[in-house]
Protein backbone atom coordinates (compact mmCIF):
# COMPACT_ATOMS: atom_id res chain seq x y z
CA UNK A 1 -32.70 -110.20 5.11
CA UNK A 2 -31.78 -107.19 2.89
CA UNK A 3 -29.24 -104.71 3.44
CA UNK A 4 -30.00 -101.38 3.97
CA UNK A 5 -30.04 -98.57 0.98
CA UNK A 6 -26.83 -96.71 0.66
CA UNK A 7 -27.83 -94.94 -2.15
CA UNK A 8 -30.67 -93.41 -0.40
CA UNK A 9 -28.58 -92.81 2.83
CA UNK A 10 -25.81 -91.30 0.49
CA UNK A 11 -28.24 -88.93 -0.46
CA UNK A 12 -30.14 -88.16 2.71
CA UNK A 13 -26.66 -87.28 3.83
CA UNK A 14 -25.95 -85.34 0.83
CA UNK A 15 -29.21 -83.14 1.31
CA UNK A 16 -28.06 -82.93 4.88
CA UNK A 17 -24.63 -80.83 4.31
CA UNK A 18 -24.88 -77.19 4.15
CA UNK A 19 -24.04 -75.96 0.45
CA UNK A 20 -20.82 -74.29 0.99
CA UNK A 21 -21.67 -71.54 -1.71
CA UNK A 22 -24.22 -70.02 0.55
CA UNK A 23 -21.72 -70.25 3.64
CA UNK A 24 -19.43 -67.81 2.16
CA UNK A 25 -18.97 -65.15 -0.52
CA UNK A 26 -15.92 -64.09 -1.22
CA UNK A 27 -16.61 -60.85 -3.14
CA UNK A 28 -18.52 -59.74 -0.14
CA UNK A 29 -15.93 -60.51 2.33
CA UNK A 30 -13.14 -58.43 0.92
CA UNK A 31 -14.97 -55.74 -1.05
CA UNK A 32 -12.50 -53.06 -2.25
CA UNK A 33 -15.41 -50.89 -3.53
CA UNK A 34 -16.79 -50.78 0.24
CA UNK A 35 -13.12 -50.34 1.93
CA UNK A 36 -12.72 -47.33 -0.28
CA UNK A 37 -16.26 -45.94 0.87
CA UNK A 38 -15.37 -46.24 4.62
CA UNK A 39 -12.32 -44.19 4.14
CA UNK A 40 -13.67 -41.88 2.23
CA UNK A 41 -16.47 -41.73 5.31
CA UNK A 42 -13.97 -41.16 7.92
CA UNK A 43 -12.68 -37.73 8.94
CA UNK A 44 -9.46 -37.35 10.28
CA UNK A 45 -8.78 -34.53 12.45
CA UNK A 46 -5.51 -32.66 13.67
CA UNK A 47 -4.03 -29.58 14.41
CA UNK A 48 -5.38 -26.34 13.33
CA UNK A 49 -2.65 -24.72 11.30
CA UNK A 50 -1.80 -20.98 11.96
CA UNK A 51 -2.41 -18.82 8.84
CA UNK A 52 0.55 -16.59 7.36
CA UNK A 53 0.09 -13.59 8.47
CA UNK A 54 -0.19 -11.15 5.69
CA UNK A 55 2.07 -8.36 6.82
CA UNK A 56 4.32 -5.45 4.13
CA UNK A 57 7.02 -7.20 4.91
CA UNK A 58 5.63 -10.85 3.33
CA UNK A 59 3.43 -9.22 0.22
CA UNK A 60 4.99 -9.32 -2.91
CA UNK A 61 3.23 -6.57 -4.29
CA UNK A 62 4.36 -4.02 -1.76
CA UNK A 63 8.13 -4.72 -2.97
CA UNK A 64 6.37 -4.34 -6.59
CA UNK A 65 5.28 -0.98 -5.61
CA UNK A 66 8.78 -0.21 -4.37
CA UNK A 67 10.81 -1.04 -6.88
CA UNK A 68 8.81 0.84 -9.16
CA UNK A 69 8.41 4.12 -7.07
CA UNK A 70 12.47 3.92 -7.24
CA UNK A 71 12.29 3.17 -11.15
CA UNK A 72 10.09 6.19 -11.56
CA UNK A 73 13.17 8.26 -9.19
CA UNK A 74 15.35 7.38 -10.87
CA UNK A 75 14.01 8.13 -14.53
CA UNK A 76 12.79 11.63 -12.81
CA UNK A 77 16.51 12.72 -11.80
CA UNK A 78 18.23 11.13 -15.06
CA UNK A 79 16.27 13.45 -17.09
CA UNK A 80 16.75 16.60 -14.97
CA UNK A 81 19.32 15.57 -12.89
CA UNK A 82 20.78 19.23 -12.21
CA UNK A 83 17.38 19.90 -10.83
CA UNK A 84 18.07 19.22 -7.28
CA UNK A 85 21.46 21.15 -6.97
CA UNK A 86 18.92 24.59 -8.90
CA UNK A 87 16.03 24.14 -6.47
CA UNK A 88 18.51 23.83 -3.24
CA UNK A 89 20.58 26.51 -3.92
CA UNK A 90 17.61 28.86 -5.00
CA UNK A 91 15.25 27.64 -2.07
CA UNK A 92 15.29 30.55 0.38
CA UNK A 93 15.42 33.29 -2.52
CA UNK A 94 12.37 34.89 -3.04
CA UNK A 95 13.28 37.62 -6.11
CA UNK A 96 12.09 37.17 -9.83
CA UNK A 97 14.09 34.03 -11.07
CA UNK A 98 13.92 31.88 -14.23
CA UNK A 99 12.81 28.75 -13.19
CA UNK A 100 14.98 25.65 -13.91
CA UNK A 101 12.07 23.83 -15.59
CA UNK A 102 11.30 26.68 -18.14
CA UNK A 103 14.63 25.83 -19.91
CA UNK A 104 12.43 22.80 -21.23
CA UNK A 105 8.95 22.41 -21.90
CA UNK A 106 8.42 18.93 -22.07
CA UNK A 107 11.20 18.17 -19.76
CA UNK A 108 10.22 20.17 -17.03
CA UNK A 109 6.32 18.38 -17.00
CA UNK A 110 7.84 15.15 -17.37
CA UNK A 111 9.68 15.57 -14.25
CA UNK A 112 7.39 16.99 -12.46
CA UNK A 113 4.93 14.20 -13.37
CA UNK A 114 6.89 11.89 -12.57
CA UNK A 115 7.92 13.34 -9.35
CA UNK A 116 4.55 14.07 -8.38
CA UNK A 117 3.52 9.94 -8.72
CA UNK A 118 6.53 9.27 -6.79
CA UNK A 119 6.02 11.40 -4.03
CA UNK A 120 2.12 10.35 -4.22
CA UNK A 121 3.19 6.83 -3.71
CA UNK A 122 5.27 6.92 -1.09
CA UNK A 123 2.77 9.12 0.97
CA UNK A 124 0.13 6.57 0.05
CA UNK A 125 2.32 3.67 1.16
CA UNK A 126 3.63 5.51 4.82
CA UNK A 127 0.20 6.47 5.69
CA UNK A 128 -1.74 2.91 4.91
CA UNK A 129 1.46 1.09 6.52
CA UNK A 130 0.75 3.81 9.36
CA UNK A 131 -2.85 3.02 9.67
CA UNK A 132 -4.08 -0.60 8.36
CA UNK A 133 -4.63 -3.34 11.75
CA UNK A 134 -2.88 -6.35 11.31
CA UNK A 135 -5.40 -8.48 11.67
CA UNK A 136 -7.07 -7.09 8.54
CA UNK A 137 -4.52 -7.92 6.30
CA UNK A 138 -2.51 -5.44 4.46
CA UNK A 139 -3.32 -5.34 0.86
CA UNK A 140 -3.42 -3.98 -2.08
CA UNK A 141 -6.70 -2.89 -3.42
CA UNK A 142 -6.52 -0.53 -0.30
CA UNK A 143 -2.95 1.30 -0.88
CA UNK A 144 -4.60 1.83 -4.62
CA UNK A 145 -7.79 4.02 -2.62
CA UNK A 146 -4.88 5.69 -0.60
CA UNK A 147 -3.31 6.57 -3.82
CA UNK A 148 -6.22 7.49 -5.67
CA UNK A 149 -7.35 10.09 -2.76
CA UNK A 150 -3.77 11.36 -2.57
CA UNK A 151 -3.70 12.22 -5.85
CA UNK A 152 -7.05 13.64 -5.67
CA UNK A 153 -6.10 15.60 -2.50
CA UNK A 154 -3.00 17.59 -4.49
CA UNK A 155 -5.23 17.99 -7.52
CA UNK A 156 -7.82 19.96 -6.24
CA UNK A 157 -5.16 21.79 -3.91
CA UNK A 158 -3.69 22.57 -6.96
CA UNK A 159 -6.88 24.22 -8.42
CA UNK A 160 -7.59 26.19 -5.27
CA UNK A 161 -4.04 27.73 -5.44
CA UNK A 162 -4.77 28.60 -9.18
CA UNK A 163 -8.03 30.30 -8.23
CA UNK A 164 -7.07 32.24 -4.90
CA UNK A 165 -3.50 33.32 -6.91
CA UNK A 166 -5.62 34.32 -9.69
CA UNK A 167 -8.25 36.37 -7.87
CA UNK A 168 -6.09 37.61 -4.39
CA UNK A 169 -1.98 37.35 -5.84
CA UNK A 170 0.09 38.03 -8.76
CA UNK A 171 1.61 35.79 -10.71
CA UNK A 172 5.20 36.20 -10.01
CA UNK A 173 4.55 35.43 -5.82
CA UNK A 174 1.91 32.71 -7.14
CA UNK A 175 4.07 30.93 -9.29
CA UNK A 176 7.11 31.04 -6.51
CA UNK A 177 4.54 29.23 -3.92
CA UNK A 178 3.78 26.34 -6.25
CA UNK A 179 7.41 25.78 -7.10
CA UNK A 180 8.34 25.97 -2.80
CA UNK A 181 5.45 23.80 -2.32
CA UNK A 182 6.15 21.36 -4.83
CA UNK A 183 9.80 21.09 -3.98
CA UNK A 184 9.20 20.72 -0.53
CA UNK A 185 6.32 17.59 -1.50
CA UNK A 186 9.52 16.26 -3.72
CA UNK A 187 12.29 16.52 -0.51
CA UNK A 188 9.75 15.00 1.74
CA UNK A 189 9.00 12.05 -0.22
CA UNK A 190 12.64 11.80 -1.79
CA UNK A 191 13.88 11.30 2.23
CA UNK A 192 10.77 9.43 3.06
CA UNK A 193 11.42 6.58 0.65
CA UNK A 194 14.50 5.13 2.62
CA UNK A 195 12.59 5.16 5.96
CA UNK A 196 9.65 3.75 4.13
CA UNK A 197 11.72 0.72 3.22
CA UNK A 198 13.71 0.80 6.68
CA UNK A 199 9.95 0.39 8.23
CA UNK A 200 8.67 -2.32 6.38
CA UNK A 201 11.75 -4.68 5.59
CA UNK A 202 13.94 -4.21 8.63
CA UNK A 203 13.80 -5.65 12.39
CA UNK A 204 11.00 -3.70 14.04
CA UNK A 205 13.72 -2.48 16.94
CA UNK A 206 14.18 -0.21 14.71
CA UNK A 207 10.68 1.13 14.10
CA UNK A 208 10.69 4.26 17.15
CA UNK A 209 13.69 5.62 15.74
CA UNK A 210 12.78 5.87 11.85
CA UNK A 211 9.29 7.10 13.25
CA UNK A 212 11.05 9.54 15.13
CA UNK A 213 13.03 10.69 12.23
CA UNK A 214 9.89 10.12 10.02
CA UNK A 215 7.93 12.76 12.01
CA UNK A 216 10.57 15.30 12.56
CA UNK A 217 10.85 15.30 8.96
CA UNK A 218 7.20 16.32 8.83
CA UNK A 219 7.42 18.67 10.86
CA UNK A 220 10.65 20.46 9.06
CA UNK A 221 8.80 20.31 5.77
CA UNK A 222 5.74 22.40 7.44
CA UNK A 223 7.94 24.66 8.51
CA UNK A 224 9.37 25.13 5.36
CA UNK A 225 6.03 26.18 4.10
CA UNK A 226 5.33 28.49 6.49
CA UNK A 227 9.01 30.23 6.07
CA UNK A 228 8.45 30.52 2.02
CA UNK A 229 4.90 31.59 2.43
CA UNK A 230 5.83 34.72 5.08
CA UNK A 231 9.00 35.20 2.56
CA UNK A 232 6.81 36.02 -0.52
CA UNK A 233 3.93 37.12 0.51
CA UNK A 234 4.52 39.25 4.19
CA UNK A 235 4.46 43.17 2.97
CA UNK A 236 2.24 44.11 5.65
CA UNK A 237 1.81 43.14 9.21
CA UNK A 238 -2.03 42.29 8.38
CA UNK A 239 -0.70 39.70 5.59
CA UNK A 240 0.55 37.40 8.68
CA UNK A 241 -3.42 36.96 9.49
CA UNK A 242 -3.98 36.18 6.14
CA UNK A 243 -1.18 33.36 6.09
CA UNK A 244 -2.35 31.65 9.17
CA UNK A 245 -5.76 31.83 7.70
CA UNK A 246 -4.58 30.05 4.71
CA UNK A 247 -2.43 27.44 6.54
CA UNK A 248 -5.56 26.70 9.10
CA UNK A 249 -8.10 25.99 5.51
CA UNK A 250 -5.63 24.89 3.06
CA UNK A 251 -3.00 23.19 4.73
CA UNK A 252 -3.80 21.84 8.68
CA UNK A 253 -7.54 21.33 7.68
CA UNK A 254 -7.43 19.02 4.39
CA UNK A 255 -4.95 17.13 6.03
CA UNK A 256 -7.18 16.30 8.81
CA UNK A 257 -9.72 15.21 6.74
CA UNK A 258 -7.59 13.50 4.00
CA UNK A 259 -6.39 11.37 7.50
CA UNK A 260 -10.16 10.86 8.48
CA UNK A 261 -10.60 9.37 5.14
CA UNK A 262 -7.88 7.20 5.03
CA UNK A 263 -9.27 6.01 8.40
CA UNK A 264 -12.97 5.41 7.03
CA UNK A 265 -10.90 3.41 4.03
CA UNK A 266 -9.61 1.25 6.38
């Protein structure tokens, strides 16, 4: 009787067994490519962070502007340096004087240049720290249209004195009202520069009584004006209605609107 095949059962059995390429691939099991992919797929969330709040105290520029405006002092007074000591002492006269700044041409509208930037400035800075909302953002490209109109502002004030002193006054009482007015705009922002700084860079207790002291000095410079303006021009009893009428459209008024501006700005 013959035996059975084993070749042929061999291979029956061989055919039988599952190839074990096509069980598993091993590049598709652990597929770096694909890991990659699925973390690059998932989003991880967390905790909203708070933004820095952009505040004078935490811009960089604002101590820019600061440390200039006190470069720009300083190279004012080092130039005319006895200027201060003249115009203090000679305030409250109202006679025919040499001025101090006629001694030197180019000296004399150097300083005054300079003085009038610095003053500009440091209004410009008070008012926008004054105004701006915090949640705006203080920043620069602002305080630059607060300068710009500030400078504009004492421009054209300074043409309108020119014209009404040319056509109404003579030139000695015309040229005494510039030099008071632009003394007391030099005083004001001279003493305004340390409470500007106290404001911004130091602890906000402090903030009522610098504003305090801030708008008394306001209010001393105004009347200021109004003392030097009924000391060179009162002659008559009717010149008093013609001094209110020019604080009321060249001094109250402008300011008014130069504050509506800054507002609109803003």
């Amino acid at each position: 009787m013959p035996l059975p095949d084993t070749i042929r059962l061999t291979s029956d059995t061989v055919m039988t067994i599952s190839d074990s390429l096509q069980i598993t691939d091993s590049l598709t099991v652990v597929d770096s490519t694909n890991l990659i992919d699925t973390l690059k797929a998932q989003v991880f969330t967390g905790f909203a962070g708070i933004p820095h709040p952009s505040l004078p105290c935490s811009e960089n520029w604002v101590f820019g502007v600061i440390l200039v405006l006190f470069l720009i002092l300083v190279v004012s007074l080092i130039q005319n340096l006895a200027w201060i000591r003249e115009s203090i002492r000679t305030f409250f006269q109202v006679k025919e004087r040499s001025s101090f700044f006629s001694k030197n041409t180019v000296i004399s509208f150097r300083t005054k240049f300079l003085l009038v930037i610095f003053s500009s400035g440091v209004f410009s800075l008070y008012a926008y720290y004054w105004l701006y909302n915090p949640e705006n953002g203080f920043h620069l490209s602002i305080f630059l249209w607060f300068y710009l109109i500030t400078i504009s502002f004492l421009i054209v004030k300074f043409i309108l004195s020119q014209l009404i002193g040319y056509v109404f006054l003579d030139s000695i009482s015309i040229r005494l009202a510039k030099e008071s007015y632009f003394n007391v705009l030099t005083y004001m922002g001279i003493t305004l520069f340390p409470a500007l700084i106290l404001q911004i860079y130091f602890p906000s207790y402090l903030n009522s009584s610098v504003a305090i002291f801030s708008l008394a000095l306001c209010v001393l410079a105004a009347i200021l004006i109004i003392i030097k303006l009924f000391q060179i021009f009162f002659k008559k009893s009717i010149a008093s209605f013609y001094i209110l009428l020019y604080l009321c459209t060249l001094e109250i008024l402008p300011i008014i609107i130069l504050l509506k501006v800054f507002r609109l700005i803003i």
